[in-house]
N, C-alpha and C. Protein backbone atom coordinates (compact mmCIF):
# COMPACT_ATOMS: atom_id res chain seq x y z
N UNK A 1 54.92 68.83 8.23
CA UNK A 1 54.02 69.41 7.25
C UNK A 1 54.05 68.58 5.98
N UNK A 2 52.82 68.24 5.29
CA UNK A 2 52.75 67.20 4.08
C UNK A 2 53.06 68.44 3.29
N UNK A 3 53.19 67.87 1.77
CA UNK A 3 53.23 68.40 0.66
C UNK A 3 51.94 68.79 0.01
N UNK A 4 52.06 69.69 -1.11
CA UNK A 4 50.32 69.73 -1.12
C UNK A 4 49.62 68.64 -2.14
N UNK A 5 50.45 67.64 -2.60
CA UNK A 5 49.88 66.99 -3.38
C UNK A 5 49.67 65.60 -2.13
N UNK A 6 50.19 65.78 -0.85
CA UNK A 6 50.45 64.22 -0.85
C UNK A 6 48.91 64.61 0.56
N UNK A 7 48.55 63.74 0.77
CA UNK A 7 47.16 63.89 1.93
C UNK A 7 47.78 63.72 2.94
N UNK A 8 46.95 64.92 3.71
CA UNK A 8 47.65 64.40 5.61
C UNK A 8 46.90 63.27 6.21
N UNK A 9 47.69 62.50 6.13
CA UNK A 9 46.80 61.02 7.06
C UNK A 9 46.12 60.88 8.22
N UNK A 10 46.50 62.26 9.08
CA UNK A 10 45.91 61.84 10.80
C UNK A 10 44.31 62.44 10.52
N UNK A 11 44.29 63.92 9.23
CA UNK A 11 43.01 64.26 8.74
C UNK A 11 42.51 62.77 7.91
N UNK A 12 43.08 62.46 7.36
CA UNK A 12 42.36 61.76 6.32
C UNK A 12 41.98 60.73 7.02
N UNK A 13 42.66 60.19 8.50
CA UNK A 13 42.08 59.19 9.17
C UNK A 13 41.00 59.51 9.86
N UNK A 14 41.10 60.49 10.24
CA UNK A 14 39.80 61.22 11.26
C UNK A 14 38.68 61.14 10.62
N UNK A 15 38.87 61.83 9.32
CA UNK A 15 37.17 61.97 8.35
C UNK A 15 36.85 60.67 8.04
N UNK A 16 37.83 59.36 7.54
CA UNK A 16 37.08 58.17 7.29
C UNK A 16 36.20 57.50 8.72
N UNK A 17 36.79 57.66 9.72
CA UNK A 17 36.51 57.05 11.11
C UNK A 17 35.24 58.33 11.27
N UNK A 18 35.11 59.75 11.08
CA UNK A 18 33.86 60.56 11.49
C UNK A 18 32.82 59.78 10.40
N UNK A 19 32.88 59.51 9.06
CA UNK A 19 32.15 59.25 8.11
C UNK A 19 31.32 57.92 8.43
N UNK A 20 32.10 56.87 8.69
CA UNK A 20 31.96 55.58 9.10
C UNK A 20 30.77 56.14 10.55
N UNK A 21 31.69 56.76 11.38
CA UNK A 21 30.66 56.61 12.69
C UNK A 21 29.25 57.19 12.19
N UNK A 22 28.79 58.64 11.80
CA UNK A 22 27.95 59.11 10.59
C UNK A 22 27.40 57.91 10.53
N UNK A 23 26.82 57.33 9.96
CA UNK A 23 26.20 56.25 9.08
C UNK A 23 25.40 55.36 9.94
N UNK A 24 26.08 55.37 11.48
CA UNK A 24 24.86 54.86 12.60
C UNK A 24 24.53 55.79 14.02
N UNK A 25 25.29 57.15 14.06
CA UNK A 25 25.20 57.38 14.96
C UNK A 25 25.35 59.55 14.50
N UNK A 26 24.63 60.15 15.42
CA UNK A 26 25.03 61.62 15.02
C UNK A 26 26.26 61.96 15.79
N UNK A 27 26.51 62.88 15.43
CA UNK A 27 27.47 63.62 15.90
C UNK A 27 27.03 65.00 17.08
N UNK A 28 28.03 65.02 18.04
CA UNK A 28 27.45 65.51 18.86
C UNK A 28 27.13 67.28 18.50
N UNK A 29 26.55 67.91 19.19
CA UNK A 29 26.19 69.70 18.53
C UNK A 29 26.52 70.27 19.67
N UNK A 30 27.23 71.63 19.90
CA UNK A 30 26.98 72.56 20.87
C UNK A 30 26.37 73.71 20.30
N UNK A 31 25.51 74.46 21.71
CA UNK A 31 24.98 75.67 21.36
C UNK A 31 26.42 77.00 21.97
N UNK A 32 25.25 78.09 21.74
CA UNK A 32 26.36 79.23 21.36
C UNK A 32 27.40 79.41 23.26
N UNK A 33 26.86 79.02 23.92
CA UNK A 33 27.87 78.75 25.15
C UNK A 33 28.89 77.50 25.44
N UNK A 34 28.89 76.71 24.00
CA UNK A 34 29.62 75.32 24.49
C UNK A 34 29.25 74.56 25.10
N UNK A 35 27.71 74.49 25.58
CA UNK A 35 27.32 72.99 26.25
C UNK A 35 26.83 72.31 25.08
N UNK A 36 26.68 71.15 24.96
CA UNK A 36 26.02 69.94 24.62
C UNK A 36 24.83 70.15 24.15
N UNK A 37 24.06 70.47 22.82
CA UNK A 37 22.60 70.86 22.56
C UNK A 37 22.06 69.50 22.06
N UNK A 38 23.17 68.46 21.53
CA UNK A 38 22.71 67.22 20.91
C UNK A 38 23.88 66.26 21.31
N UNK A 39 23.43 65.13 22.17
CA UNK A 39 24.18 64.25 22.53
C UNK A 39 24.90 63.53 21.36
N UNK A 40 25.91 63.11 21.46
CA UNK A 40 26.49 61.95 19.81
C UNK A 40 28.38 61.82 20.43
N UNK A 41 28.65 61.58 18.65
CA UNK A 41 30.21 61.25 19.65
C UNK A 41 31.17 63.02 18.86
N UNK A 42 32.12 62.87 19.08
CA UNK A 42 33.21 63.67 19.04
C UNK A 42 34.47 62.61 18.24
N UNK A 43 34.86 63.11 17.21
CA UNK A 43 35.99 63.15 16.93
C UNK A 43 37.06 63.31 15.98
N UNK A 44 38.32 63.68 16.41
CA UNK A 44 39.38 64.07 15.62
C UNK A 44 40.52 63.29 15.65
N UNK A 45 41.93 64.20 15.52
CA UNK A 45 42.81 63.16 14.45
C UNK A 45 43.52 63.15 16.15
N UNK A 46 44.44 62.18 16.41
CA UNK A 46 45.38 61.73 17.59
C UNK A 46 46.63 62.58 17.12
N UNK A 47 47.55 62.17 18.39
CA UNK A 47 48.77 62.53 18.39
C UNK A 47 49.28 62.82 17.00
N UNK A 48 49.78 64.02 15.97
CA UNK A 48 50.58 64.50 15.31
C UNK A 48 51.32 63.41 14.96
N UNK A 49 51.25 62.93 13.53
CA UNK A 49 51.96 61.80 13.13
C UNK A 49 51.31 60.22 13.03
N UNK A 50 50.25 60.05 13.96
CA UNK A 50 50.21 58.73 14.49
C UNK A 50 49.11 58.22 13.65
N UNK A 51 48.59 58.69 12.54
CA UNK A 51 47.55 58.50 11.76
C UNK A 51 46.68 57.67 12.61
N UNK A 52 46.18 58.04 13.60
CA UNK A 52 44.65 57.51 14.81
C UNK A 52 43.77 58.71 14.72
N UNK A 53 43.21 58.30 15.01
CA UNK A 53 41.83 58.93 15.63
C UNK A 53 41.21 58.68 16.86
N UNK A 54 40.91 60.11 17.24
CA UNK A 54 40.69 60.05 19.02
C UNK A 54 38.85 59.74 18.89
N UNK A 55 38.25 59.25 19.81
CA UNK A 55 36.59 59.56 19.02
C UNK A 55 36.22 59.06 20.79
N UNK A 56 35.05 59.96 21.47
CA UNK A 56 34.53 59.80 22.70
C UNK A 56 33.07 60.09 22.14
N UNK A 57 32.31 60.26 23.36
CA UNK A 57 30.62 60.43 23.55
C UNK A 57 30.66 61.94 24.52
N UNK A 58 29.85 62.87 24.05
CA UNK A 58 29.37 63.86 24.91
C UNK A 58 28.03 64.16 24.53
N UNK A 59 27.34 64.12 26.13
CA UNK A 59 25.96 64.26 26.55
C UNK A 59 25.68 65.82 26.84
N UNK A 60 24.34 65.68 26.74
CA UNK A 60 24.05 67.15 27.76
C UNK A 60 23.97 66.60 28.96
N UNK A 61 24.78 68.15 29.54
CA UNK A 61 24.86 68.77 31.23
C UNK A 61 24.05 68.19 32.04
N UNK A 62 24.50 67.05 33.07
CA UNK A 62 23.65 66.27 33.88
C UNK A 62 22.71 67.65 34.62
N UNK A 63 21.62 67.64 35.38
CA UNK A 63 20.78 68.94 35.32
C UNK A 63 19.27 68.67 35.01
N UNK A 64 18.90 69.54 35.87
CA UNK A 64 17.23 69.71 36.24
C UNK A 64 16.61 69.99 34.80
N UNK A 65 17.38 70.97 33.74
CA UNK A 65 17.13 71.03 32.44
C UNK A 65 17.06 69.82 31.61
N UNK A 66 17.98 69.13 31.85
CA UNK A 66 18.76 67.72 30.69
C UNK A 66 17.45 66.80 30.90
N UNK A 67 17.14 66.71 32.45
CA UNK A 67 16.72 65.32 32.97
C UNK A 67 17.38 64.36 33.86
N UNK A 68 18.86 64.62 33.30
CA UNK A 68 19.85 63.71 33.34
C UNK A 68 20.76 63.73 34.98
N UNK A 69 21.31 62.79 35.30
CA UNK A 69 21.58 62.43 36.38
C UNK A 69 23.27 62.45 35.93
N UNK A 70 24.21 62.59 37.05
CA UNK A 70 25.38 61.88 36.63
C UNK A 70 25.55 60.88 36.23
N UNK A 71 25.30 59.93 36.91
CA UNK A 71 25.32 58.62 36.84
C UNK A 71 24.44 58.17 35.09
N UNK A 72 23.41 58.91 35.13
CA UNK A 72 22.91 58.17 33.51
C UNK A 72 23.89 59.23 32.56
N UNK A 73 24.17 60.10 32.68
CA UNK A 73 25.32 60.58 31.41
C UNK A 73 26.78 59.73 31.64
N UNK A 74 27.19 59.64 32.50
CA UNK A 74 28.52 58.70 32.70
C UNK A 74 27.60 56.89 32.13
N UNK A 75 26.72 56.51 32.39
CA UNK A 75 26.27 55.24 31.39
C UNK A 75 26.11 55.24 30.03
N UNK A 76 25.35 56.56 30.22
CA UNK A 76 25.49 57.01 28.52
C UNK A 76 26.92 57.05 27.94
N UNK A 77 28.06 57.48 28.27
CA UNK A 77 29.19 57.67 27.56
C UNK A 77 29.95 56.52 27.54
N UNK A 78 30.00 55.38 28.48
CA UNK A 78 30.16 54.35 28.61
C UNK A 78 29.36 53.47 27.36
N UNK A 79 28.17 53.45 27.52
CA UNK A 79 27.41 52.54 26.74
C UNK A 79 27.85 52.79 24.94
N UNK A 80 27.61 54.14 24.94
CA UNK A 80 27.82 54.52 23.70
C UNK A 80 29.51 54.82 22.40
N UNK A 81 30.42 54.95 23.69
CA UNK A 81 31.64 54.44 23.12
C UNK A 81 31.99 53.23 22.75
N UNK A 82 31.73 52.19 23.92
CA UNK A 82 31.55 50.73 23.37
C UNK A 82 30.58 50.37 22.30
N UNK A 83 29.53 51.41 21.69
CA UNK A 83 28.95 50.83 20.46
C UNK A 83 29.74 51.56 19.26
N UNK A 84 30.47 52.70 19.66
CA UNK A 84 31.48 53.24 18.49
C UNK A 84 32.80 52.08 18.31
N UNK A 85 33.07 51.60 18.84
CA UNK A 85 34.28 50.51 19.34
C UNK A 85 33.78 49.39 18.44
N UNK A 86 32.55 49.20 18.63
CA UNK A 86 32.34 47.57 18.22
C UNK A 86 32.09 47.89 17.00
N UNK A 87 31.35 49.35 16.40
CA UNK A 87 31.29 49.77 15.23
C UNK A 87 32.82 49.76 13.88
N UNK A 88 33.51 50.34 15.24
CA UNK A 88 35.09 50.54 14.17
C UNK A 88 35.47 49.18 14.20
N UNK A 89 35.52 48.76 15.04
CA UNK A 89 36.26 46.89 14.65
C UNK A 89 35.91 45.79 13.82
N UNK A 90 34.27 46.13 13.70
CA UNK A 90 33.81 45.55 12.58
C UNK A 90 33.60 45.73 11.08
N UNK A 91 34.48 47.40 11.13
CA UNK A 91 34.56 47.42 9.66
C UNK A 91 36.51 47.42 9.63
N UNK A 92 37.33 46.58 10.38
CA UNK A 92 38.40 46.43 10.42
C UNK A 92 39.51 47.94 10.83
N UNK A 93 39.14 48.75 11.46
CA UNK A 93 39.60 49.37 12.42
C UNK A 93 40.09 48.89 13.81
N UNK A 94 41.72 48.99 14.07
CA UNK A 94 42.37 48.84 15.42
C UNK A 94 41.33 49.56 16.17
N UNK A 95 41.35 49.49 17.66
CA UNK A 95 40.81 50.27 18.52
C UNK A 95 41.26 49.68 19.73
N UNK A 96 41.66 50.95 20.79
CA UNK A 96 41.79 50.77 21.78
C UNK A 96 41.46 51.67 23.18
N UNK A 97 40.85 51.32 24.09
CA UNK A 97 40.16 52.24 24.66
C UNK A 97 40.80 52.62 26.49
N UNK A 98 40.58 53.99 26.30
CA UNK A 98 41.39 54.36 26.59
C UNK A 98 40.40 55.10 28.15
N UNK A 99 41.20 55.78 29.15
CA UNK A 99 40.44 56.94 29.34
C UNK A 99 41.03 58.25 29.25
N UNK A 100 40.22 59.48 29.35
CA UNK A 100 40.43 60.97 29.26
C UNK A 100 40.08 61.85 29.88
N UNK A 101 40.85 62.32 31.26
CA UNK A 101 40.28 62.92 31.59
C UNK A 101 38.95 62.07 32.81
N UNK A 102 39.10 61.08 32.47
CA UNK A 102 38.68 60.01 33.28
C UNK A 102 37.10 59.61 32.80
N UNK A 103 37.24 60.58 31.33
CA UNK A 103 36.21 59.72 30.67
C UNK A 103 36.13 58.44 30.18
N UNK A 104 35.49 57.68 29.24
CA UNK A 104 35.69 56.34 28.11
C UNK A 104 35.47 57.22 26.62
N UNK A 105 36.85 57.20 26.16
CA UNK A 105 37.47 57.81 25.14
C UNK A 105 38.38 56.50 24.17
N UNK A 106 38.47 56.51 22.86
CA UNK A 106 38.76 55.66 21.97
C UNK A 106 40.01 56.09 20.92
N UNK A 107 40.98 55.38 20.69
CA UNK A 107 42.36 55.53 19.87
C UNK A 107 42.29 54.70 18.92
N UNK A 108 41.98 55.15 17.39
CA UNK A 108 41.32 54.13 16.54
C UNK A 108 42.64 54.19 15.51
N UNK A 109 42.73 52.98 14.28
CA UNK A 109 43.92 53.28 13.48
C UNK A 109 42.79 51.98 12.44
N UNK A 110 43.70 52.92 11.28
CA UNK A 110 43.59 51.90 9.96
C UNK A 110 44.19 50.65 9.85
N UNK A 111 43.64 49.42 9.52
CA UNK A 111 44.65 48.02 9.03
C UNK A 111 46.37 48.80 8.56
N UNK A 112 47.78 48.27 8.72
CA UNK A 112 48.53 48.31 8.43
C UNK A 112 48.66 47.99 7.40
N UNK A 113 49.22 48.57 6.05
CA UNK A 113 49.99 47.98 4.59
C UNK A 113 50.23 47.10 4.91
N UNK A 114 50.53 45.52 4.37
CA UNK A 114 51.14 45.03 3.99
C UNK A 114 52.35 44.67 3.45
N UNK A 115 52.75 45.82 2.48
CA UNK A 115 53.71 46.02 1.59
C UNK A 115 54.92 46.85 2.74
N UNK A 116 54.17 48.03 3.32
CA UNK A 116 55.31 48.66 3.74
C UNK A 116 54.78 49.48 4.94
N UNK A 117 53.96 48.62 5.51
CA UNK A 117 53.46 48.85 6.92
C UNK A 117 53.27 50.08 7.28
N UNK A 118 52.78 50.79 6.50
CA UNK A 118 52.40 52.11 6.72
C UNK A 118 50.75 52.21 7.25
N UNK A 119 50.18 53.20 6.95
CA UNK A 119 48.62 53.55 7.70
C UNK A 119 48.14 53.38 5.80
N UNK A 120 46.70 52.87 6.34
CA UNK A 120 45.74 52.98 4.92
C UNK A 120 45.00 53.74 5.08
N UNK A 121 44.14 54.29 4.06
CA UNK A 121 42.33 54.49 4.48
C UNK A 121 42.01 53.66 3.42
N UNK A 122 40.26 53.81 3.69
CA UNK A 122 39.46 53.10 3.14
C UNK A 122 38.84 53.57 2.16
N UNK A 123 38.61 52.73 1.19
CA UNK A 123 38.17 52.87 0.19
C UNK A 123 37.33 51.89 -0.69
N UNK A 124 35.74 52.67 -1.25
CA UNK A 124 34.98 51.47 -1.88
C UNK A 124 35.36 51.70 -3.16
N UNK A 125 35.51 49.88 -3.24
CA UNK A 125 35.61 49.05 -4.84
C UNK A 125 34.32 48.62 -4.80
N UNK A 126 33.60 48.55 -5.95
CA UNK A 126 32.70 47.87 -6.31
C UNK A 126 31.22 47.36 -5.27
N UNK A 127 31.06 48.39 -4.41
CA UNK A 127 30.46 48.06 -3.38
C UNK A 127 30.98 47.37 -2.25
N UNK A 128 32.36 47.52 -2.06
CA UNK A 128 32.76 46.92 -0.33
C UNK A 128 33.80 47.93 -0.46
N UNK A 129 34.44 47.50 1.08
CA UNK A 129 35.12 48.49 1.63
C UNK A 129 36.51 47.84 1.60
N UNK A 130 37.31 48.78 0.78
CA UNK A 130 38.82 47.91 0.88
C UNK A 130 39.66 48.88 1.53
N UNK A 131 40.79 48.45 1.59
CA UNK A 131 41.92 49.64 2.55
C UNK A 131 43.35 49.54 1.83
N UNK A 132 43.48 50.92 1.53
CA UNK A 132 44.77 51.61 -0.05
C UNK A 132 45.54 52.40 0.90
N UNK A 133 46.57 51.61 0.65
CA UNK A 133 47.81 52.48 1.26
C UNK A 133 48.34 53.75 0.56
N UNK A 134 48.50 54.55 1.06
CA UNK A 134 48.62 55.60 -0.11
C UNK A 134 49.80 56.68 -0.46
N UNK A 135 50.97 55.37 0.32
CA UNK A 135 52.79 55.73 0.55
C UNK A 135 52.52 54.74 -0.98
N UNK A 136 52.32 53.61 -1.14
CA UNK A 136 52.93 52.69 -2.17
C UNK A 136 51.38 52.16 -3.11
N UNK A 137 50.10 52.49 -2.81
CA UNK A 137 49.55 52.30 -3.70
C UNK A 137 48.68 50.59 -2.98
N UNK A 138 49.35 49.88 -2.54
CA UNK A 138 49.06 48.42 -2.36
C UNK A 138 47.61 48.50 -1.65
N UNK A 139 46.33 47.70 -2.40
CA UNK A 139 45.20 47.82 -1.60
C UNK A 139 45.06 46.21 -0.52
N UNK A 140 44.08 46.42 0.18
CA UNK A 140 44.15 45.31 0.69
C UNK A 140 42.72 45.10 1.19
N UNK A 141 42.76 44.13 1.67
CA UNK A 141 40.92 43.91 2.34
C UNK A 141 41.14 44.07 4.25
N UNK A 142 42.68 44.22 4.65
CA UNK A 142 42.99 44.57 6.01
C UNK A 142 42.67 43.67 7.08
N UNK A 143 42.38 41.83 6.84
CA UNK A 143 42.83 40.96 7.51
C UNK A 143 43.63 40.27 7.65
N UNK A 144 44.75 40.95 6.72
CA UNK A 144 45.59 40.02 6.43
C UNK A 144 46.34 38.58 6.03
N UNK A 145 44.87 37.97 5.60
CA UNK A 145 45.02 36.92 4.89
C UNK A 145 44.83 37.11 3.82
N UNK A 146 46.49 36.82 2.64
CA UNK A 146 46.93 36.90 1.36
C UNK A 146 45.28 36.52 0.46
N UNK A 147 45.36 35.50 0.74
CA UNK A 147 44.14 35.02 0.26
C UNK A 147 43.35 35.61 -0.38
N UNK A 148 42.93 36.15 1.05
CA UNK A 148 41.18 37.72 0.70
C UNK A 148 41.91 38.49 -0.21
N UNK A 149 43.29 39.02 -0.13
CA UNK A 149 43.74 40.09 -1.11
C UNK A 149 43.58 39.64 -2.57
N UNK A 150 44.06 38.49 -2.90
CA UNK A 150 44.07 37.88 -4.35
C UNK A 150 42.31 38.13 -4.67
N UNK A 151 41.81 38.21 -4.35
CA UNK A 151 40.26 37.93 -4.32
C UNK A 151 39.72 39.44 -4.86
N UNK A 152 40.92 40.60 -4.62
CA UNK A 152 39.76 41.89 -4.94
C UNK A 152 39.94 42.31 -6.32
N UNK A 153 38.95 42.88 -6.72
CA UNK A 153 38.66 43.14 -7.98
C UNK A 153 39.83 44.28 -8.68
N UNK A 154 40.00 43.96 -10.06
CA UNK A 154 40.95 44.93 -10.92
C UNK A 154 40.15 46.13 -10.94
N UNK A 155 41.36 46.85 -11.74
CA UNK A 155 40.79 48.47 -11.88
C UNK A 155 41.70 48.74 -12.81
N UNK A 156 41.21 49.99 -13.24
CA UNK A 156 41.93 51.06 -14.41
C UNK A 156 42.71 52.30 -13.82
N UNK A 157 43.32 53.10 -14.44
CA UNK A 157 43.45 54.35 -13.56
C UNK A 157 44.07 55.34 -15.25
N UNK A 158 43.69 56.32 -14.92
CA UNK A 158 44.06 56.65 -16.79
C UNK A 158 45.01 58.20 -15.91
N UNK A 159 46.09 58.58 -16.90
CA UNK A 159 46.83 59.26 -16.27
C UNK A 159 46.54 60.53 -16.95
N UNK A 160 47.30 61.72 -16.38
CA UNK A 160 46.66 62.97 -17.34
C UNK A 160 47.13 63.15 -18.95
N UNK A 161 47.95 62.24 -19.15
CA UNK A 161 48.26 61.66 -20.92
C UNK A 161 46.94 61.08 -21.35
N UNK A 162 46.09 60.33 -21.08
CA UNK A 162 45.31 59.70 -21.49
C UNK A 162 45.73 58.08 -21.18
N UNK A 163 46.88 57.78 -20.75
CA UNK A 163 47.30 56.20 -20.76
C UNK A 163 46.41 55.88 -19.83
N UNK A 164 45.92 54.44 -20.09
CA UNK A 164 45.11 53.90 -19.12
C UNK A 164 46.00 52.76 -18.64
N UNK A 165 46.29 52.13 -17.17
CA UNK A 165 47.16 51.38 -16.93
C UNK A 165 46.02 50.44 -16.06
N UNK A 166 46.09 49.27 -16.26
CA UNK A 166 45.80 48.00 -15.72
C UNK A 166 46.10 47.80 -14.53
N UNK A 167 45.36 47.58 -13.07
CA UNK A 167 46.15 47.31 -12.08
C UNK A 167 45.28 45.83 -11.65
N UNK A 168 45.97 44.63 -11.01
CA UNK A 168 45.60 43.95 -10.32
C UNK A 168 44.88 44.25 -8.74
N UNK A 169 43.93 43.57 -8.35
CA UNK A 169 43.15 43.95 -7.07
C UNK A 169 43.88 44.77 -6.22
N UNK A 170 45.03 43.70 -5.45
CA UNK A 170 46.01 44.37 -4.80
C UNK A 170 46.30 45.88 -4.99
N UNK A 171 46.80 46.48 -5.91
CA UNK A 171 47.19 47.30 -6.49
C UNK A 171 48.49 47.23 -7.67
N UNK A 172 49.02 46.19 -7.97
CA UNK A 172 50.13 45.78 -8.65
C UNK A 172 49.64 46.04 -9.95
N UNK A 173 50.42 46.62 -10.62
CA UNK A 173 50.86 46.80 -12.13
C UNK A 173 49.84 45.45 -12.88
N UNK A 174 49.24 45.31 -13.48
CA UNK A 174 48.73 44.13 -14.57
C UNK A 174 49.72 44.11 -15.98
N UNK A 175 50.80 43.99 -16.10
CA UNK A 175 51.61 44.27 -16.92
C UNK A 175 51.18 43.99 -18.34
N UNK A 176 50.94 42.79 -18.21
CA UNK A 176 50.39 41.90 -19.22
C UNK A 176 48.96 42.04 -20.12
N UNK A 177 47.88 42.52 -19.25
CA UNK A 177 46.85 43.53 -19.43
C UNK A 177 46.93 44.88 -19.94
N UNK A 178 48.14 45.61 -19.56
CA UNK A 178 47.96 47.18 -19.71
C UNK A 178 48.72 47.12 -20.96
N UNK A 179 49.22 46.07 -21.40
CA UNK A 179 50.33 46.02 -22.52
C UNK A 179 49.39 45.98 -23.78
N UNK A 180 49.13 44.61 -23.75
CA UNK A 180 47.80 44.40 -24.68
C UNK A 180 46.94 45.72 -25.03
N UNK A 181 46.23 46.50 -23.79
CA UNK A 181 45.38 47.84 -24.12
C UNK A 181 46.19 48.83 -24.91
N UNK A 182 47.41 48.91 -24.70
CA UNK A 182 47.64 50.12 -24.84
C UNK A 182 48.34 49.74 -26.67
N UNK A 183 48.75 48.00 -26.83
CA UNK A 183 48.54 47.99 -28.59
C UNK A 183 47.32 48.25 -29.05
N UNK A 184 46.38 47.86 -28.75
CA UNK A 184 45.31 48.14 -29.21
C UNK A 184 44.75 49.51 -29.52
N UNK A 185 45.33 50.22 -28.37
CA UNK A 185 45.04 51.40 -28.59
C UNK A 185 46.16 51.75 -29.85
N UNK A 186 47.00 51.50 -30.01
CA UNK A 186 47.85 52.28 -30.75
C UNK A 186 47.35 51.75 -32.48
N UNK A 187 46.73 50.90 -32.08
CA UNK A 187 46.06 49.58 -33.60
C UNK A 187 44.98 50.98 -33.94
N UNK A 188 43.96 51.22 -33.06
CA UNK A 188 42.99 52.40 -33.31
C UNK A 188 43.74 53.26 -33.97
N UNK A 189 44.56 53.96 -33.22
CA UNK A 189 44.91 55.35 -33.70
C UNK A 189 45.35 54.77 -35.82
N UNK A 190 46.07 53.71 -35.27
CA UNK A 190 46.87 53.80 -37.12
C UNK A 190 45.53 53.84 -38.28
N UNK A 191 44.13 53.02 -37.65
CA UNK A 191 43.60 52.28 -38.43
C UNK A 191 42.89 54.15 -38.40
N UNK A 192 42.45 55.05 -37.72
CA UNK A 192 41.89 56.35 -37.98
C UNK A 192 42.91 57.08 -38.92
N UNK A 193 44.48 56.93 -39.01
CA UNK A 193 45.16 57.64 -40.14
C UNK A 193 44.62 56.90 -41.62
């Protein structure tokens, strides 16, 4: 059980990976008996602990109603997990595919920290998508070349005092930056007495 300040990660992984899928694809609907009223994908958080996400395809009921054949709903779930797959990997999501039940079903995970190899989510800076660990703070761009990390943009973060602290892309302290602001700030306050 998390704390209530700290986020549960296997939720917080699930909604970034439902949100992400969202954006090219619906989500599937049942009506009031539990079949299938709108084909799309399904999914939630994995194994307890493992900050993944489980994510499959469900069709409507192969059937004289649907249209549908076995064979074209088993292509359909096939076809359409592999476009959730190629979807998560290209915005730097692990994935690995799995089956369920003897469906084509998907085990997705965030880039690893860097710092302390924990699970990230994602998060937009400045119009792209970066990935913040959120045991130690460290952001990253989640290819793991140092490189791309030096490359992401600073930020502020102001605390419930009012201090505003300087951070480098990464997420590291700007020491040198937040030092400077916060004379300045203190230059304001004297020059208002």
């Amino acid at each position: 059980m998390t704390a209530p300040n700290e986020p549960d990660l296997d939720e917080a992984v699930s909604s970034a990976a439902r949100a992400l899928l969202l954006t090219r694809h619906p989500e599937a609907k049942f009506d009031a008996t539990r079949l299938v009223s709108v084909a799309g994908f399904l999914s939630g958080p994995g194994a307890p602990g493992s900050a993944q996400v489980r994510v499959c395809h469900r069709t409507r009921f192969p059937g004289v109603l649907s249209g549908l054949t076995f064979g074209d709903a088993a292509a359909e779930e096939h076809v359409l997990v592999s476009a959730y797959a190629d979807l998560l990997r290209a915005h730097g999501w692990s994935v690995r595919e799995i089956r369920f039940n003897k469906r084509p079903s998907l085990l997705a995970s965030t880039p690893a920290c860097p710092e302390c190899s924990g699970p990230t989510l994602p998060l937009p800076v400045c119009g792209e998508e970066v990935w913040r660990c959120p045991a130690c703070g460290r952001r990253t761009y989640g290819t793991g070349d140092e490189d791309d990390d030096d490359a992401l943009p600073s930020y502020t973060e102001t605390d419930e005092h009012g201090t505003v602290t300087i951070y480098h892309g990464c997420g590291e302290v700007d020491l040198e930056a937040s030092a400077e602001l916060a004379s300045q700030d203190s230059a304001d306050d004297e020059d208002e007495d």
